[in-house]
Protein backbone atom coordinates (compact mmCIF):
# COMPACT_ATOMS: atom_id res chain seq x y z
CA UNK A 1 0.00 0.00 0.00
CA UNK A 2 1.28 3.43 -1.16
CA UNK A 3 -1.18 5.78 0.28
CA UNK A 4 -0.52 7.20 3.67
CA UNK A 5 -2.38 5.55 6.52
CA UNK A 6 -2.36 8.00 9.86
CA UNK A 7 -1.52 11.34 10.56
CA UNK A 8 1.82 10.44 12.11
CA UNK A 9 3.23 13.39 14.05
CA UNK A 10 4.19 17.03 13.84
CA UNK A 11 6.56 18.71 14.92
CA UNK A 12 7.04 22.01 17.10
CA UNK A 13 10.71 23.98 16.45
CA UNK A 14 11.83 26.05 19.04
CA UNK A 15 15.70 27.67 19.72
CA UNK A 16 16.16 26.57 22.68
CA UNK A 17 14.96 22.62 23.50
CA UNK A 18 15.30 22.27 27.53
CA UNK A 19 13.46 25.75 27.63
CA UNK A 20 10.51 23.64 25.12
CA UNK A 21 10.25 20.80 26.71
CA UNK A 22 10.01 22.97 29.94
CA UNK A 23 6.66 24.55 28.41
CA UNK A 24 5.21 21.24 27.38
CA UNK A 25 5.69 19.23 30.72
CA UNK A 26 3.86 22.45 32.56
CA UNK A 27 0.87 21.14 30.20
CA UNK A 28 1.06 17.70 31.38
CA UNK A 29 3.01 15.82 29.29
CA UNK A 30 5.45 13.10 29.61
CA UNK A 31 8.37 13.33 27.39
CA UNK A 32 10.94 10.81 25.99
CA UNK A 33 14.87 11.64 26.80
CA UNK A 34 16.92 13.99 24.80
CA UNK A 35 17.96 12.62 21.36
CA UNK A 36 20.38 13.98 18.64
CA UNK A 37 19.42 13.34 14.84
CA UNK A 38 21.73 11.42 12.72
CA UNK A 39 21.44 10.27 8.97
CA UNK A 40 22.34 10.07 5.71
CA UNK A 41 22.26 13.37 3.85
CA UNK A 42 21.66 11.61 0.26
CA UNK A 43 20.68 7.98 -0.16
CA UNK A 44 24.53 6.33 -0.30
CA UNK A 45 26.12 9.46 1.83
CA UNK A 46 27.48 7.92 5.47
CA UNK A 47 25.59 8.31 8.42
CA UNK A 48 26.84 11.19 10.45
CA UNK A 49 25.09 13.54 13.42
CA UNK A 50 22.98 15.95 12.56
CA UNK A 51 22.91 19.34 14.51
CA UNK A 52 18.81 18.76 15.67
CA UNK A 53 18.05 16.89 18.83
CA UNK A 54 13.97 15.93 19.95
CA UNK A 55 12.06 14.80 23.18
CA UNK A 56 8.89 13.46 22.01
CA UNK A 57 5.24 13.25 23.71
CA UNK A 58 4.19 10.13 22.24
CA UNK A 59 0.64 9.04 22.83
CA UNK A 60 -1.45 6.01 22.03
CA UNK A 61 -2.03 7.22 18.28
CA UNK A 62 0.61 9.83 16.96
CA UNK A 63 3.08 11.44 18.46
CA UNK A 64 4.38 15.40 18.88
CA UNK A 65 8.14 16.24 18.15
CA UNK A 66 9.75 19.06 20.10
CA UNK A 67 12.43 20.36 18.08
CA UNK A 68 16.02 22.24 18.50
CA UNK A 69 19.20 22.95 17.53
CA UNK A 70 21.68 21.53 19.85
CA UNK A 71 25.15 21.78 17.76
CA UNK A 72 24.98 24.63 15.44
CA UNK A 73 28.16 23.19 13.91
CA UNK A 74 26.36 20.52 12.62
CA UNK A 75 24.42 19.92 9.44
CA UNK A 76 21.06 21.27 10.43
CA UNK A 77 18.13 23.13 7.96
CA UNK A 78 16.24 24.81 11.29
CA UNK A 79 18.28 27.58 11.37
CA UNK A 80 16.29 29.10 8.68
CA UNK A 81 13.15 27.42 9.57
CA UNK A 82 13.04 29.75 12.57
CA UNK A 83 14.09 32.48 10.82
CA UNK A 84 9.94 32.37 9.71
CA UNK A 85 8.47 32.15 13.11
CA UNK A 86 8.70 29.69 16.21
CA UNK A 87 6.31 26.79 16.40
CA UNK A 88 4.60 24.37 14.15
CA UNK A 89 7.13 23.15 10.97
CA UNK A 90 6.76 19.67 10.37
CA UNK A 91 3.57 17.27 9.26
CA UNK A 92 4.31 13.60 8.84
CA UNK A 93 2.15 11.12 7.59
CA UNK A 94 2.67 7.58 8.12
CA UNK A 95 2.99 4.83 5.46
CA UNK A 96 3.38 1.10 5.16
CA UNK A 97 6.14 0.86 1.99
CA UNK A 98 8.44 3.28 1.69
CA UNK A 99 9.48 1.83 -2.08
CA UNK A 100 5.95 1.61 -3.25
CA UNK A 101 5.41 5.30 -2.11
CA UNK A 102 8.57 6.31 -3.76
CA UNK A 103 7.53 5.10 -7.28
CA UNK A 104 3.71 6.43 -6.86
CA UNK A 105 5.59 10.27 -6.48
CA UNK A 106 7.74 9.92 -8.84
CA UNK A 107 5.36 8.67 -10.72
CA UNK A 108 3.44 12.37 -10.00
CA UNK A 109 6.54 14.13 -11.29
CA UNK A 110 8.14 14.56 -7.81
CA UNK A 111 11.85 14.47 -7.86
CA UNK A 112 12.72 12.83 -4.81
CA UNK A 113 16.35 10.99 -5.03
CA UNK A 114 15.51 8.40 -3.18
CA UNK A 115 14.74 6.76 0.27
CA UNK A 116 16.13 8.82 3.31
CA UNK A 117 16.55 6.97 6.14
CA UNK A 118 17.23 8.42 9.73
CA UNK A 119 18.17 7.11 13.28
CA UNK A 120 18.65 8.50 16.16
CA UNK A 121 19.45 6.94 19.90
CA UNK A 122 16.27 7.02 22.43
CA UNK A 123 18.04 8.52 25.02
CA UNK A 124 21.19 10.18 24.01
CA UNK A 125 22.49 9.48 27.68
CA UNK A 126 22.46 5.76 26.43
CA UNK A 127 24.31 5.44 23.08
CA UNK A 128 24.60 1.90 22.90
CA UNK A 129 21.04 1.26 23.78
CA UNK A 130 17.56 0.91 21.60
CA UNK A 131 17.65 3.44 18.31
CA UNK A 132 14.99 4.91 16.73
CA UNK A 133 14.61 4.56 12.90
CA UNK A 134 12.98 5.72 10.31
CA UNK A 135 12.34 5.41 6.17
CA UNK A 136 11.57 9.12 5.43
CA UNK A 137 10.03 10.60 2.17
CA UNK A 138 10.27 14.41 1.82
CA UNK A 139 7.48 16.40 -0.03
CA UNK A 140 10.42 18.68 -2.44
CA UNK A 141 10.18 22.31 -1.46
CA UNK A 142 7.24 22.53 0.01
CA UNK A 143 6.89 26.24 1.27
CA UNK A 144 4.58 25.00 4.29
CA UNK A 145 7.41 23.29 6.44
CA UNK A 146 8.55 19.83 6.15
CA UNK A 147 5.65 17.47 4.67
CA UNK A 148 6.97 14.00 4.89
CA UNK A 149 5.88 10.40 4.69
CA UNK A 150 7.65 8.31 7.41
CA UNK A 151 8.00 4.79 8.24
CA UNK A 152 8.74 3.71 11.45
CA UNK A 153 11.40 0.86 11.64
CA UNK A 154 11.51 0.35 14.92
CA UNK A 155 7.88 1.33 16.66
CA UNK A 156 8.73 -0.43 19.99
CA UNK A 157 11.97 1.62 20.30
CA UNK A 158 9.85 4.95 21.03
CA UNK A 159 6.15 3.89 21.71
CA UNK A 160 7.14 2.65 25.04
CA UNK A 161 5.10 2.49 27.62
CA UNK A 162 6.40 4.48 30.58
CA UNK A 163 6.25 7.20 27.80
CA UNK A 164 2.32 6.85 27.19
CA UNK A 165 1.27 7.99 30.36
CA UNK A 166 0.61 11.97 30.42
CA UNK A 167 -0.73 13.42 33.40
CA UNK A 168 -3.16 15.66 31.37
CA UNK A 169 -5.18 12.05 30.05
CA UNK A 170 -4.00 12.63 26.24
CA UNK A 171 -4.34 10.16 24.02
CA UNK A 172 -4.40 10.71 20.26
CA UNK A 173 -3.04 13.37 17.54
CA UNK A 174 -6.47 13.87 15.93
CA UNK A 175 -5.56 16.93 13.69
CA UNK A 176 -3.36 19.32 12.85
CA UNK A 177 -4.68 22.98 11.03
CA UNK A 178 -2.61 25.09 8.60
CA UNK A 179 -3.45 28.61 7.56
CA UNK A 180 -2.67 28.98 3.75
CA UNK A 181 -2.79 32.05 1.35
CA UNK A 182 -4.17 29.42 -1.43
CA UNK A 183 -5.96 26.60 0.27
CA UNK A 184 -6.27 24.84 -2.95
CA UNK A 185 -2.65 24.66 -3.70
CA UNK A 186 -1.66 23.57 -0.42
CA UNK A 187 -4.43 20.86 -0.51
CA UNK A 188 -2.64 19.53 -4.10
CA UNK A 189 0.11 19.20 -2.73
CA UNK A 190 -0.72 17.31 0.47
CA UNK A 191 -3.26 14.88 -1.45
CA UNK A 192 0.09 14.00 -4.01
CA UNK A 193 1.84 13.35 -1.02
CA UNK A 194 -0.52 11.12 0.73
CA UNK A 195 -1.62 9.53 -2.19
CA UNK A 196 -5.55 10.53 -1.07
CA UNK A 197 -7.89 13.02 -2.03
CA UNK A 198 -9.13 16.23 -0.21
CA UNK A 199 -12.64 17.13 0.55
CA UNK A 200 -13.93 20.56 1.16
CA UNK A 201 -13.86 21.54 4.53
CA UNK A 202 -16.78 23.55 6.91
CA UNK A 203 -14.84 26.52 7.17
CA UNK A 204 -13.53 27.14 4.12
CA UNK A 205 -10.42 25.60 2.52
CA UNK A 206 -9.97 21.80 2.22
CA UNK A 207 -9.18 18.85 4.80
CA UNK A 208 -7.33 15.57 4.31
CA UNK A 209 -9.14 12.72 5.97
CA UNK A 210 -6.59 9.97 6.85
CA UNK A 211 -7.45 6.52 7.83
CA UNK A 212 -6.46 7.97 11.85
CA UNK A 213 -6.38 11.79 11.66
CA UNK A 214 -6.47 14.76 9.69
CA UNK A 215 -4.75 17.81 8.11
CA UNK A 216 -6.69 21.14 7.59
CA UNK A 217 -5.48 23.63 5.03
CA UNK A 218 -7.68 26.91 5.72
CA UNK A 219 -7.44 30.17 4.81
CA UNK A 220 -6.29 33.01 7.13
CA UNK A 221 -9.48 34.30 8.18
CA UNK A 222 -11.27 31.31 9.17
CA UNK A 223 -8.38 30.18 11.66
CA UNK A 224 -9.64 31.95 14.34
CA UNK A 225 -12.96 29.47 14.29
CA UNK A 226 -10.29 26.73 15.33
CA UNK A 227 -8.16 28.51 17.79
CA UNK A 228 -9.55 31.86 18.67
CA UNK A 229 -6.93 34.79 19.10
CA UNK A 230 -4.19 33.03 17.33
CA UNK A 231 -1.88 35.14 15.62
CA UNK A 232 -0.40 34.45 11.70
CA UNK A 233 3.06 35.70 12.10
CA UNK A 234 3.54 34.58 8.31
CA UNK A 235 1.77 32.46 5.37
CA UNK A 236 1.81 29.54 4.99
CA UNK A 237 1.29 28.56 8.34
CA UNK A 238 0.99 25.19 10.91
CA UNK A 239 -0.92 27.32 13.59
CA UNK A 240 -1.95 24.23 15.45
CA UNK A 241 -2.69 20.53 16.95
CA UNK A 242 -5.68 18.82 18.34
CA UNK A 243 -5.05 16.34 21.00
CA UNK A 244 -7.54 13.67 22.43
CA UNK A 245 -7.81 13.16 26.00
CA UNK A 246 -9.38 10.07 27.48
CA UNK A 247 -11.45 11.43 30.40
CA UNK A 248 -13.40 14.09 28.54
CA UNK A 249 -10.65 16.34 29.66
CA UNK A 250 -11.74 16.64 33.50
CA UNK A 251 -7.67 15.88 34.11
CA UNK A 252 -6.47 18.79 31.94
CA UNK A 253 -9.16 21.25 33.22
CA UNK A 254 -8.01 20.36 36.63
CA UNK A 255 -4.31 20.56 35.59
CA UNK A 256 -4.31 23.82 33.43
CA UNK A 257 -6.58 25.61 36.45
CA UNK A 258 -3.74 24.31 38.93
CA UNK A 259 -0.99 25.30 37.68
CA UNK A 260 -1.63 28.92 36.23
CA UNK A 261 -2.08 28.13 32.71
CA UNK A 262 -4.26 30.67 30.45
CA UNK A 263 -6.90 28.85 28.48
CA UNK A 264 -10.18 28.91 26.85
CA UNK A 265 -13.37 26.83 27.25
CA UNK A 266 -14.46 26.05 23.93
CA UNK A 267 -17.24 24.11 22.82
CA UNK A 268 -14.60 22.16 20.92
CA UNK A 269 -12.45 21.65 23.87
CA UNK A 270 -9.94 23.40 26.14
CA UNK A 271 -7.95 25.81 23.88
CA UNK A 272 -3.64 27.08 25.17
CA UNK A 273 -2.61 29.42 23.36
CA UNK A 274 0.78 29.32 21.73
CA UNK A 275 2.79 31.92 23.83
CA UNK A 276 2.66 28.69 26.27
CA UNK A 277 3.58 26.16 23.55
CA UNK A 278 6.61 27.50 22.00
CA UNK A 279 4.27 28.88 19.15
CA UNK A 280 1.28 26.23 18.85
CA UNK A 281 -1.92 26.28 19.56
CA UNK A 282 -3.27 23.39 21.47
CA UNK A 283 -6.75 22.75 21.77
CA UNK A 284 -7.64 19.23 23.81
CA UNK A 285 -10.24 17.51 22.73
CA UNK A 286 -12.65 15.67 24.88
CA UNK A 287 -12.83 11.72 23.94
């Protein structure tokens, strides 16, 4: 199967990661150790560290990376990234065969070299223990962020589980919204890419439905309908993430109140704002 199958994670880039992390565990969260990025740079180049390091909030379905630069005199592309605006820069979808995806987008015209495939350790305090790794398939140039289709390689290395437990109850990535100065373009090139069509969504703009999750691709106006008083600091942009809890979110209305953190009670759920995310809005989702 070529198509893409969930909504796999996104990611949140921030300059600093011990100061991002710090904002996410305030919310609840559980995170996985520090880990530095290594791979290939083309498809026969040697593996060698990358300047990026991650914790991760991985959850029952889907997972959020947190982001940084943690050797700036290593091969990293966030540097510029960041140069845009702090937050949401990477969507990836989830597939079953990396080879058949490759030849359905090249297929579509998409010049992708070839299979990139990543690793990095699960805790970077443990270098000879369990590695993370991926098959990766990056959407060429795509002025939204980094749209990729990922395979995991080794699922039990990360989706642990002493790392599923949040104290918030979350549970699931359900969606993740974009704000886009052409909706329809965006939507192109995220159907190529998942190898799935678009459908027109409420608000204006179009949605992917995945088998587990979604991507919305709406224009600027209608984002605050999603997350009320978020800011566009430029277009495109990956303004935001829904998360599932599994109490009906009685644990992170009790946890948010506690500890001092600004939100909103939406219909939709409990809405943080991104000044407390590193740049993303986070609304949590009753389920």
């Amino acid at each position: 199967m070529s198509s893409a199958t969930a909504l796999d994670h996104v990611g949140v880039a921030g300059p600093d990661l011990a100061t991002l992390a710090a904002a996410w565990e305030r919310l609840g969260f559980t995170l996985t150790p520090r880990a530095r990025h290594a791979g290939r740079r083309t498809p026969d180049g040697p593996v060698e560290a990358f300047g990026t390091g991650n914790r991760c909030i991985m959850l029952r379905e889907g997972y959020v990376e947190l982001i940084a630069v943690v050797d700036p005199t290593a091969f990293n592309t966030l540097e510029d990234t960041l140069a845009r605006y702090a937050g949401l820069h990477i969507i990836a979808l989830e597939i079953e065969d990396e080879e058949a995806s490759l030849q359905r987008l090249r297929l579509a015209g998409l010049d992708i070299p070839g299979v990139a495939y990543l690793e990095r350790p699960v805790d970077d305090a443990d270098p000879t223990g369990l590695k993370a790794r991926f098959a990766r398939l990056p959407l060429p140039r795509a002025p939204e962020g980094t749209l990729q289709l990922i395979r995991h390689l080794t699922p039990e290395a990360i989706w642990q589980e002493g790392f599923l437990h949040h104290a918030n109850r979350a549970v699931a990535l359900e969606s993740v919204v974009m704000a886009v100065a052409s909706p329809a373009a965006t939507s192109m090139r995220l159907s190529v890419l998942a190898g799935l069509p678009v459908v027109p969504d409420p608000l204006g703009g179009y949605a992917l439905p995945l088998p587990r999750g979604m991507v919305r691709m709406l224009p600027p106006e209608a984002l605050g309908s999603v997350f009320p008083g978020a800011e566009v600091p430029a277009l495109p942009f990956i303004a935001g993430l829904v998360l599932r809890t599994g109490d009906g979110n009685l644990a992170a209305r009790r946890l948010l109140a506690e500890r001092g953190v600004p939100h909103a009670d939406l219909p939709a759920g409990l809405l943080v704002g991104a000044e407390a995310t590193g740049g993303a809005s986070l609304l949590f989702a009753p389920g």
